[in-house]
C-alpha atoms as a PDB file:
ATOM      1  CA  UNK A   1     232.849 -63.582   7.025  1.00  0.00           C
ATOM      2  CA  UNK A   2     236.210 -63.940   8.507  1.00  0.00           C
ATOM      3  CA  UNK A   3     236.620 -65.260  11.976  1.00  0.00           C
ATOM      4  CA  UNK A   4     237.642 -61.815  14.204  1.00  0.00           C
ATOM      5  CA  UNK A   5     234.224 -60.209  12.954  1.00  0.00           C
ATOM      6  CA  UNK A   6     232.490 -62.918  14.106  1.00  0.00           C
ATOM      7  CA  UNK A   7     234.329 -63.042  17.324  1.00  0.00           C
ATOM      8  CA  UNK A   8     234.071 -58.952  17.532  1.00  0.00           C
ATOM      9  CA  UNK A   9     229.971 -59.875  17.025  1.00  0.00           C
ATOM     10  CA  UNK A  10     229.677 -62.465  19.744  1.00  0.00           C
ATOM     11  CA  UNK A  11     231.361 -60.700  22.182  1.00  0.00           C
ATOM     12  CA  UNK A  12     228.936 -57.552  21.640  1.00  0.00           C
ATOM     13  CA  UNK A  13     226.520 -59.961  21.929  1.00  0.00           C
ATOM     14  CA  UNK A  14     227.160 -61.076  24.790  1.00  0.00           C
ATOM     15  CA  UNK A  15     226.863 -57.365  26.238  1.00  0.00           C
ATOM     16  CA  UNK A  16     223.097 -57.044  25.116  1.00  0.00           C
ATOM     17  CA  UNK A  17     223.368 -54.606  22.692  1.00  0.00           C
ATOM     18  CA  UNK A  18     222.211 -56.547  19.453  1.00  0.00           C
ATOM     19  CA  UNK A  19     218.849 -55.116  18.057  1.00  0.00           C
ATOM     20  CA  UNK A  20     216.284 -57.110  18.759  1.00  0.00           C
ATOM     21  CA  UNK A  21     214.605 -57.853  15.127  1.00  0.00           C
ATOM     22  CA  UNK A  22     211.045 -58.574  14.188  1.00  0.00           C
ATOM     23  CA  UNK A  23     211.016 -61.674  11.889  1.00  0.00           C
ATOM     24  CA  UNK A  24     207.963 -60.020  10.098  1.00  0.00           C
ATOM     25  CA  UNK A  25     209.597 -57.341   9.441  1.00  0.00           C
ATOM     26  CA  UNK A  26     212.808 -58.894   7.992  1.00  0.00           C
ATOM     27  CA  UNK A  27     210.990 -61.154   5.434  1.00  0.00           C
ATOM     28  CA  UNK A  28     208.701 -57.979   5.058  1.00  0.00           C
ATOM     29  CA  UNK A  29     209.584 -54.275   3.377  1.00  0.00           C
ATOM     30  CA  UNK A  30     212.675 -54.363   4.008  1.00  0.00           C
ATOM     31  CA  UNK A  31     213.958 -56.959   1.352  1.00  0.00           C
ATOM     32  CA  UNK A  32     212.708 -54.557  -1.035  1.00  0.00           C
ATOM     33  CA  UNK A  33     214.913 -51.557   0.628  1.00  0.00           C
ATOM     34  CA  UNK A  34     217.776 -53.812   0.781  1.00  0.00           C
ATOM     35  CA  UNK A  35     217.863 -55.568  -2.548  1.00  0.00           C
ATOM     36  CA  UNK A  36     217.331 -51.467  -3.766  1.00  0.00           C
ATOM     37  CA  UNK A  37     220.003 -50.301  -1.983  1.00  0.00           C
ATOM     38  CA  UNK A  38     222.463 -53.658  -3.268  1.00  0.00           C
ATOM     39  CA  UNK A  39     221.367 -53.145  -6.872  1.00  0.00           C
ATOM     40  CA  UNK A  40     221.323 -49.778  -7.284  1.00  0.00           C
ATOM     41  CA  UNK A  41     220.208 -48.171 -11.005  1.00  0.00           C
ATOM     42  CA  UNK A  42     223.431 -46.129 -11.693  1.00  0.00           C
ATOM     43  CA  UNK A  43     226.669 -46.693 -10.244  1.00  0.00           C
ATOM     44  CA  UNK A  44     230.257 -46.130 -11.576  1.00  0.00           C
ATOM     45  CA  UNK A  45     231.147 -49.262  -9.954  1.00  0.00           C
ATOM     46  CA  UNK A  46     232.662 -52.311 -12.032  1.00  0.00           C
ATOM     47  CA  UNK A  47     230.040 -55.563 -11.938  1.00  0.00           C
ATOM     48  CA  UNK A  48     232.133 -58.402 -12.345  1.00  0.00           C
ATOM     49  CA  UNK A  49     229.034 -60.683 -12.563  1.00  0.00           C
ATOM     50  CA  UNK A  50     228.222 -60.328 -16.090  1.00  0.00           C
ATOM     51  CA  UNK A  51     229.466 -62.569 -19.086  1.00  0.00           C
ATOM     52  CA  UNK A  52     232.819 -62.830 -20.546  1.00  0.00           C
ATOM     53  CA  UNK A  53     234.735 -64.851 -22.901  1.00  0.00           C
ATOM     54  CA  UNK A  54     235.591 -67.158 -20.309  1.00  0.00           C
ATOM     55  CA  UNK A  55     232.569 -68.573 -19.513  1.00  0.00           C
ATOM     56  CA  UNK A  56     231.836 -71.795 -20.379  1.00  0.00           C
ATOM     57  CA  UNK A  57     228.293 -72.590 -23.114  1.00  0.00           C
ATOM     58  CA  UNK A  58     226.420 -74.172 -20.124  1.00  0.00           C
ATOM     59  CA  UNK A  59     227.186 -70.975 -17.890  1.00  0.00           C
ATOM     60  CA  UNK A  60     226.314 -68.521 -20.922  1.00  0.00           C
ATOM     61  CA  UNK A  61     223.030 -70.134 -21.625  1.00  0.00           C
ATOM     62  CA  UNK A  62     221.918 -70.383 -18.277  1.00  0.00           C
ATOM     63  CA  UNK A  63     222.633 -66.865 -16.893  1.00  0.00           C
ATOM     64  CA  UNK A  64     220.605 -65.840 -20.563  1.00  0.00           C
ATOM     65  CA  UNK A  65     217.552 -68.320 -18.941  1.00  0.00           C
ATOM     66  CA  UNK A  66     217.704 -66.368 -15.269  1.00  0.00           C
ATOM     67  CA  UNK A  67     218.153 -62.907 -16.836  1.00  0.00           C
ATOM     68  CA  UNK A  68     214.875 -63.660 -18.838  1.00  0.00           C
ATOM     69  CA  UNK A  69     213.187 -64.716 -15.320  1.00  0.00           C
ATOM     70  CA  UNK A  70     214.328 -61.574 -13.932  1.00  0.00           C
ATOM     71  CA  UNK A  71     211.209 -59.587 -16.317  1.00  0.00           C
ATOM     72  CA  UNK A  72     208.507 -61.637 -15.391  1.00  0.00           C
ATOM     73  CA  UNK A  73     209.306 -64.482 -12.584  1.00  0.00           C
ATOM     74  CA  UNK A  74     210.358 -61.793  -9.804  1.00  0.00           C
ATOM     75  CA  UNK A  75     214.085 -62.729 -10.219  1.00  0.00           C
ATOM     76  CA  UNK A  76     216.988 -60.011  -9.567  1.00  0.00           C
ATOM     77  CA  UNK A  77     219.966 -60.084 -11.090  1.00  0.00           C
ATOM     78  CA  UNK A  78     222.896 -59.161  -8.043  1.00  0.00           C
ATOM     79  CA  UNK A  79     225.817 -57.121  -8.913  1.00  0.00           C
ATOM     80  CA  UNK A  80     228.916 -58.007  -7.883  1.00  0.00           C
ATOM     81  CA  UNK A  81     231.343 -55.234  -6.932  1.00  0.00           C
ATOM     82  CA  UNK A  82     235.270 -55.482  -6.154  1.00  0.00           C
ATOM     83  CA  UNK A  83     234.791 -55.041  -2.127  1.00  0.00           C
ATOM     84  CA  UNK A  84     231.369 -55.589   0.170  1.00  0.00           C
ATOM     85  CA  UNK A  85     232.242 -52.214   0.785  1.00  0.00           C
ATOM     86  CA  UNK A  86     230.371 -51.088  -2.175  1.00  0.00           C
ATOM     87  CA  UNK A  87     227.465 -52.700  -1.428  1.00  0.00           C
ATOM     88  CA  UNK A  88     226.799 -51.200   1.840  1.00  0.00           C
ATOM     89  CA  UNK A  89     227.847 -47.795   1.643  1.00  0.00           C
ATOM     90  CA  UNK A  90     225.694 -45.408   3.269  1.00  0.00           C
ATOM     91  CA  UNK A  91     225.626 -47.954   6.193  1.00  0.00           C
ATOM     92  CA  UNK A  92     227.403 -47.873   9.681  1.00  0.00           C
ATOM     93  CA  UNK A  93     229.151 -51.101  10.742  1.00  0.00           C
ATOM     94  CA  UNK A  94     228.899 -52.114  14.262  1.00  0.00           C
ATOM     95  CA  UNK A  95     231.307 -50.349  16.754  1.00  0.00           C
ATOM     96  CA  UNK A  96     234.769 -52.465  16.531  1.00  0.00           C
ATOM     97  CA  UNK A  97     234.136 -53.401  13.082  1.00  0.00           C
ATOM     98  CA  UNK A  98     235.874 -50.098  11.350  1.00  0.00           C
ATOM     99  CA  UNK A  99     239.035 -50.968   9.661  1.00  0.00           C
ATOM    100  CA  UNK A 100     241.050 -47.606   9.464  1.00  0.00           C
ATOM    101  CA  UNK A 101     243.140 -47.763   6.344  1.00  0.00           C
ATOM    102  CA  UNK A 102     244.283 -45.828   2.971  1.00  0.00           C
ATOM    103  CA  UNK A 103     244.241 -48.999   0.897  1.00  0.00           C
ATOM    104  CA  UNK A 104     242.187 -48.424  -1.968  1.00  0.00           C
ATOM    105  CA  UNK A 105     242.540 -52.004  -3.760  1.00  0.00           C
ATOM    106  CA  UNK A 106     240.418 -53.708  -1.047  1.00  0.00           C
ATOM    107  CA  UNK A 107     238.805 -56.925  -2.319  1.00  0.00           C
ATOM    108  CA  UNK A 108     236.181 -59.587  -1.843  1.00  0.00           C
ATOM    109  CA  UNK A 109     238.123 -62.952  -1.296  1.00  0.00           C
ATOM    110  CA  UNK A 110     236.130 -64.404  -4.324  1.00  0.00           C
ATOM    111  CA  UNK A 111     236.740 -61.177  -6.279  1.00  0.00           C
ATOM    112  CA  UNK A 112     240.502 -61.293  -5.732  1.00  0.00           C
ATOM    113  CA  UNK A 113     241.690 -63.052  -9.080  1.00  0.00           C
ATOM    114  CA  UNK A 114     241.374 -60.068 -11.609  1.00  0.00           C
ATOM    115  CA  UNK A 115     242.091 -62.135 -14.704  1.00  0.00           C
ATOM    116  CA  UNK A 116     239.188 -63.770 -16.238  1.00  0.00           C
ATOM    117  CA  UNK A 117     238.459 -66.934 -16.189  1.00  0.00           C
ATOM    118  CA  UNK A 118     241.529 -67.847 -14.160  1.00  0.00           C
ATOM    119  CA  UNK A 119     239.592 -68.216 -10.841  1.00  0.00           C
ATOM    120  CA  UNK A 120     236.144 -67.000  -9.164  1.00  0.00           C
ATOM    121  CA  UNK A 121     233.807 -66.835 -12.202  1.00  0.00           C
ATOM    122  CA  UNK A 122     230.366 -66.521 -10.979  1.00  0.00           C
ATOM    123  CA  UNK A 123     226.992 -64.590 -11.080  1.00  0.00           C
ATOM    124  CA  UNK A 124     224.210 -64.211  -8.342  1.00  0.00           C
ATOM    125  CA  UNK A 125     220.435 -64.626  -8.889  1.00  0.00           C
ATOM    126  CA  UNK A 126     218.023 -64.103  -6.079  1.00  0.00           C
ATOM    127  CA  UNK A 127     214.198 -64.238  -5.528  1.00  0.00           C
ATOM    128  CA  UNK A 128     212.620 -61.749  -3.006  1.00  0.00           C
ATOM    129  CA  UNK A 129     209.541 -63.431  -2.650  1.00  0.00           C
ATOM    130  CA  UNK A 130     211.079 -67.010  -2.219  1.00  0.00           C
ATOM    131  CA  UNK A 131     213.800 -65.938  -0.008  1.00  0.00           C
ATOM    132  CA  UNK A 132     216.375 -68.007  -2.366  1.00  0.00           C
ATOM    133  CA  UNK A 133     219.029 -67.485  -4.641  1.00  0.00           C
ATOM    134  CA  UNK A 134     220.987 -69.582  -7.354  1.00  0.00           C
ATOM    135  CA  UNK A 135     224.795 -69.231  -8.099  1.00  0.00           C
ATOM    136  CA  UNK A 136     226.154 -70.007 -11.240  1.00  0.00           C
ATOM    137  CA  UNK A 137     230.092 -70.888 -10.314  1.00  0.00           C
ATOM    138  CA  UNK A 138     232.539 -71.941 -12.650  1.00  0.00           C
ATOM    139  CA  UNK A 139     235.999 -72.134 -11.159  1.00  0.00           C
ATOM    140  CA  UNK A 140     238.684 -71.499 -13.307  1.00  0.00           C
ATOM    141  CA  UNK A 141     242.347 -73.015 -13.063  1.00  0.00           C
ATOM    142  CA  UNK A 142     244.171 -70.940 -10.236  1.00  0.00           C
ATOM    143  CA  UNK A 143     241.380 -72.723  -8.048  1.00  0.00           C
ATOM    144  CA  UNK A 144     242.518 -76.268  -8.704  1.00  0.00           C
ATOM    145  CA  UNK A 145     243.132 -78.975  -6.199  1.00  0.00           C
ATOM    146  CA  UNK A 146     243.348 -82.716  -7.281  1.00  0.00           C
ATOM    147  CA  UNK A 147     244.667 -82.067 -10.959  1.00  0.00           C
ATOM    148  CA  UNK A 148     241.930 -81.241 -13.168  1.00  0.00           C
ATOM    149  CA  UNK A 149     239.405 -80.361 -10.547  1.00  0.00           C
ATOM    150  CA  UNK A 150     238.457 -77.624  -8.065  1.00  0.00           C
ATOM    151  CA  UNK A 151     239.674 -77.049  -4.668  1.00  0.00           C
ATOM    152  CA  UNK A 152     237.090 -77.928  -2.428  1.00  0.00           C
ATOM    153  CA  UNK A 153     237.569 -74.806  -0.184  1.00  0.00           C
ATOM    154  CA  UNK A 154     237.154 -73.012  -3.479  1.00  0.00           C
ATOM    155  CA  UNK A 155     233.645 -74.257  -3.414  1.00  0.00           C
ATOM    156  CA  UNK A 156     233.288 -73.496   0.464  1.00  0.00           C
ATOM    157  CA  UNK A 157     234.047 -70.336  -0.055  1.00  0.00           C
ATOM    158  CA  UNK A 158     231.530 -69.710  -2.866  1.00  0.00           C
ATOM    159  CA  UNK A 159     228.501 -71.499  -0.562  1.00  0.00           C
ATOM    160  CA  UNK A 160     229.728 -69.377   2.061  1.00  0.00           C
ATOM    161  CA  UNK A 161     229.357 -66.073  -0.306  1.00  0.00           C
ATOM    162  CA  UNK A 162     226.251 -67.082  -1.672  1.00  0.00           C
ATOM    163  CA  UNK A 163     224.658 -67.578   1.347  1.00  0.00           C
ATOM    164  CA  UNK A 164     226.034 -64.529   3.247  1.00  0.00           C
ATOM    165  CA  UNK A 165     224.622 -62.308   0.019  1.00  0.00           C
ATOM    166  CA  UNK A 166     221.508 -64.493   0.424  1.00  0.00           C
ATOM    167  CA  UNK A 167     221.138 -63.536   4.554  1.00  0.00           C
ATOM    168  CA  UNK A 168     221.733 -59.991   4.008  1.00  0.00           C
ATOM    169  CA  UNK A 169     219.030 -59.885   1.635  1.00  0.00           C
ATOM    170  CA  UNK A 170     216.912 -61.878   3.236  1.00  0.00           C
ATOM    171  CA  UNK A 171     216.799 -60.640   6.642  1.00  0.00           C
ATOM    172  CA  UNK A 172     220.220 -58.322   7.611  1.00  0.00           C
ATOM    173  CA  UNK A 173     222.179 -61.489   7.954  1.00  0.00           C
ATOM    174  CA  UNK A 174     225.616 -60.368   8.500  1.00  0.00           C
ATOM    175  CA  UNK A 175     227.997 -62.925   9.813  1.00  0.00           C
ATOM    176  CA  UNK A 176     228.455 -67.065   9.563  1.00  0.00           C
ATOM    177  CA  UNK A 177     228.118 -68.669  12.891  1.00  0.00           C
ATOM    178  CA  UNK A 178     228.162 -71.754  10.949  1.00  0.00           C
ATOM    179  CA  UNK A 179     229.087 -73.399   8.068  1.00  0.00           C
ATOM    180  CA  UNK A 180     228.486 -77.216   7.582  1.00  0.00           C
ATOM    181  CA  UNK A 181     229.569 -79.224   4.257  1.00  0.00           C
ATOM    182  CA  UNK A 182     228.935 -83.042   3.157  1.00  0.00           C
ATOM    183  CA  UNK A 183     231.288 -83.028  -0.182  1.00  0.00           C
ATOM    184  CA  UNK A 184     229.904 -85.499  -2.852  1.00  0.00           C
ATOM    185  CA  UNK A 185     232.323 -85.287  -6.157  1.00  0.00           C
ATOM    186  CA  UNK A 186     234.578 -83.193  -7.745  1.00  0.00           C
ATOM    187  CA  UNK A 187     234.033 -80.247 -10.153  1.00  0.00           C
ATOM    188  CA  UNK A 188     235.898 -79.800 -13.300  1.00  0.00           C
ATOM    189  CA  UNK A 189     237.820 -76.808 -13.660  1.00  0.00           C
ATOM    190  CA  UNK A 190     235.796 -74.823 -16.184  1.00  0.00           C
ATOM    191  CA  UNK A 191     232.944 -76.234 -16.324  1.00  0.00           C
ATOM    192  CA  UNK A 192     229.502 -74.608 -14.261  1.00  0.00           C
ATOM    193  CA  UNK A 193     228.093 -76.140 -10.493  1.00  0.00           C
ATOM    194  CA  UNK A 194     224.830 -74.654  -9.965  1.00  0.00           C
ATOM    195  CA  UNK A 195     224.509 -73.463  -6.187  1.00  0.00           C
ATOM    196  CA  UNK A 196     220.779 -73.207  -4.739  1.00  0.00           C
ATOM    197  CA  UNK A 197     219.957 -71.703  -1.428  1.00  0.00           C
ATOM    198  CA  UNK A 198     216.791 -71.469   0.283  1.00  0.00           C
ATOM    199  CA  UNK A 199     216.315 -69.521   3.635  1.00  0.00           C
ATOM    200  CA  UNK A 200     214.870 -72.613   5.911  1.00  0.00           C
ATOM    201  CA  UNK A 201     213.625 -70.280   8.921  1.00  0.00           C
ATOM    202  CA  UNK A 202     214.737 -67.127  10.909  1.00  0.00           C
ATOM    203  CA  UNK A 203     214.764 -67.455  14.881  1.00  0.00           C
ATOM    204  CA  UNK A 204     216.292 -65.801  17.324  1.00  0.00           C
ATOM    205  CA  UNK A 205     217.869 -63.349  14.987  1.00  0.00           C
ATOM    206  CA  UNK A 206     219.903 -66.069  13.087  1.00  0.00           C
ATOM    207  CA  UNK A 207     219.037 -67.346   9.398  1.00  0.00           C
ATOM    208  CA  UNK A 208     219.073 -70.834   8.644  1.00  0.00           C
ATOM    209  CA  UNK A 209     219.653 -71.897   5.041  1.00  0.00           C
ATOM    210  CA  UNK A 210     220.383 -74.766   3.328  1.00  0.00           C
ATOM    211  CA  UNK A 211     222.878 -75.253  -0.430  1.00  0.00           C
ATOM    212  CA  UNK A 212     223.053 -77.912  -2.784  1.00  0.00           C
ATOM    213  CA  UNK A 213     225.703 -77.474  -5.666  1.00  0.00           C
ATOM    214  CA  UNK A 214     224.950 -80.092  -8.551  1.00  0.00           C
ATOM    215  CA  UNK A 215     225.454 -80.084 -12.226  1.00  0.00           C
ATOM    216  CA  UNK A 216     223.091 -78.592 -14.815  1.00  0.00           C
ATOM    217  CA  UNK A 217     221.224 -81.597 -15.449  1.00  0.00           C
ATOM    218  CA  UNK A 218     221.133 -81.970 -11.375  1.00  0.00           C
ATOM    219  CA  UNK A 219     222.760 -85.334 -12.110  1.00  0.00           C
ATOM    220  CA  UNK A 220     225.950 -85.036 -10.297  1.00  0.00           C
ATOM    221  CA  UNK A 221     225.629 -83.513  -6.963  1.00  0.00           C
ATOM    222  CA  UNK A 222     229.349 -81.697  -5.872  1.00  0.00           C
ATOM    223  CA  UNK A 223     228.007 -81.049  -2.481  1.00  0.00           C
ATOM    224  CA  UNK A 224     225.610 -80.309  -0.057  1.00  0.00           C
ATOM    225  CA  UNK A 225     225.733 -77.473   3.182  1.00  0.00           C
ATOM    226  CA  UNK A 226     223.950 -75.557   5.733  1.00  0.00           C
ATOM    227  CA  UNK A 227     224.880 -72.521   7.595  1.00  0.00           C
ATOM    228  CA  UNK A 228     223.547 -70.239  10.396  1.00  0.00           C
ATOM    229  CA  UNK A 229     223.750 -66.454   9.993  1.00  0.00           C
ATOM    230  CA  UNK A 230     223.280 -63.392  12.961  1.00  0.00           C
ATOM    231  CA  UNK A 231     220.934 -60.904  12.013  1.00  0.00           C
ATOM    232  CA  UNK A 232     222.451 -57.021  12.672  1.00  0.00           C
ATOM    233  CA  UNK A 233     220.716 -54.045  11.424  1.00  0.00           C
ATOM    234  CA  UNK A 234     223.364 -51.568  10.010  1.00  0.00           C
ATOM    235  CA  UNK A 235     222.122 -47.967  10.654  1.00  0.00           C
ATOM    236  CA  UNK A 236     222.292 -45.214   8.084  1.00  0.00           C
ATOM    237  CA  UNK A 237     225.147 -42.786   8.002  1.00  0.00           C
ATOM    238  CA  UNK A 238     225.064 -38.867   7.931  1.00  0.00           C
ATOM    239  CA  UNK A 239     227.665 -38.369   5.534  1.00  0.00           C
ATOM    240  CA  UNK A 240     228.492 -41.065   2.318  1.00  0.00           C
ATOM    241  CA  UNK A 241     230.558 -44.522   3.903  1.00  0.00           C
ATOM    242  CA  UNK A 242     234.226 -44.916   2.999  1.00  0.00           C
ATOM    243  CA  UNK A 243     236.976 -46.493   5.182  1.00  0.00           C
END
């Protein structure tokens, strides 16, 4: 999340007013009402995590694999949705939060390259139960750094939306306190880093959770990360959320 909500969510914070959560509770019933409420049944909305020509064989065949583990091995496909926005309306954010505007267009960061293939190509799968998820990225060319290769903030920023997607789910993790990365190689544009995150522990209303991104065959690892993420229980709204 970007820097002045987390600064926004420390200082409120500091004045006491953050919900006390009950671990229990967040690894409990209300995964199930959350991952309902992020993946709902009908929806107008556009999912830009499903497969197009871009993607690469290795990316194809292995979203095919995790789509067949979502009908037996308690797997859930996420959508992904132009803004977070979309996934949380219904849902109050915390006093100072609100963004009054008329912009429409609004856009996830990894979401904000509308041509396929070209940048954030990527696809979500997470496991209740296990508190995990895996991310199937492939960057495309508009994400380049060293020629022929990924940015490595292009793959920071993908950990960092995996595991904020991951938090939320997991236990109303809302914002990254921190974000630690150990970079190992480089990725080939077009080509697919697998990115799996595990929920280590929740204490004191933060999430701690772990990433490795490494090759299909898990012979080439691109990098490895942790981050830290504050719990906040968004409250429901009276009338239908919009900004």
């Amino acid at each position: 999340m970007m820097r002045r909500s987390f600064q926004v969510a420390a200082r409120l914070g500091h004045r006491c007013i953050l919900p006390r959560l009950d671990p229990a509770a967040a690894f409990g019933s209300s995964t199930d009402s959350l991952v309902s409420r992020f993946c709902p049944v009908k929806t107008d909305l556009k999912d830009y995590a499903l497969p197009n020509a871009s993607w690469c064989p290795d990316m194809l065949s292995l979203y095919q694999e995790f789509l067949e583990k979502t009908k037996s091995d308690g797997w859930v496909k996420l959508p992904s949705f132009q803004s977070n926005r979309d996934h949380i309306q219904g849902l109050k954010l915390p006093s100072g939060l609100v963004a009054a505007s008329d912009k429409s267009d609004w856009r996830i960061f990894t979401r904000c390259i509308q041509v396929e293939g070209q940048g954030y190509e990527y696809v979500i799968f997470f496991h209740p139960f296990k508190k995990k998820s895996v991310c199937l990225f492939q960057p495309g060319p508009y994400l380049e750094g060293p020629p022929g290769f990924a940015h490595g903030g292009s793959l920071a920023a993908m950990m960092d939306e995996t595991f904020s997607k991951t938090a939320y789910l997991a236990g109303e993790g809302l914002f990254t306190l921190n974000l630690n990365i150990r970079f190992k190689n480089l990725i080939p544009v077009g080509s697919l880093a697998v990115l799996n995150v595990q929920v280590e522990k929740i204490e004191d209303q933060k999430l701690y959770m772990s990433c490795i991104a490494q090759s299909r065959d898990q012979e080439t690892v691109y990098a490895k990360s942790s981050g830290v993420f504050l719990q906040w229980q968004l409250e429901e709204e009276s009338s239908p959320w919009s900004l």
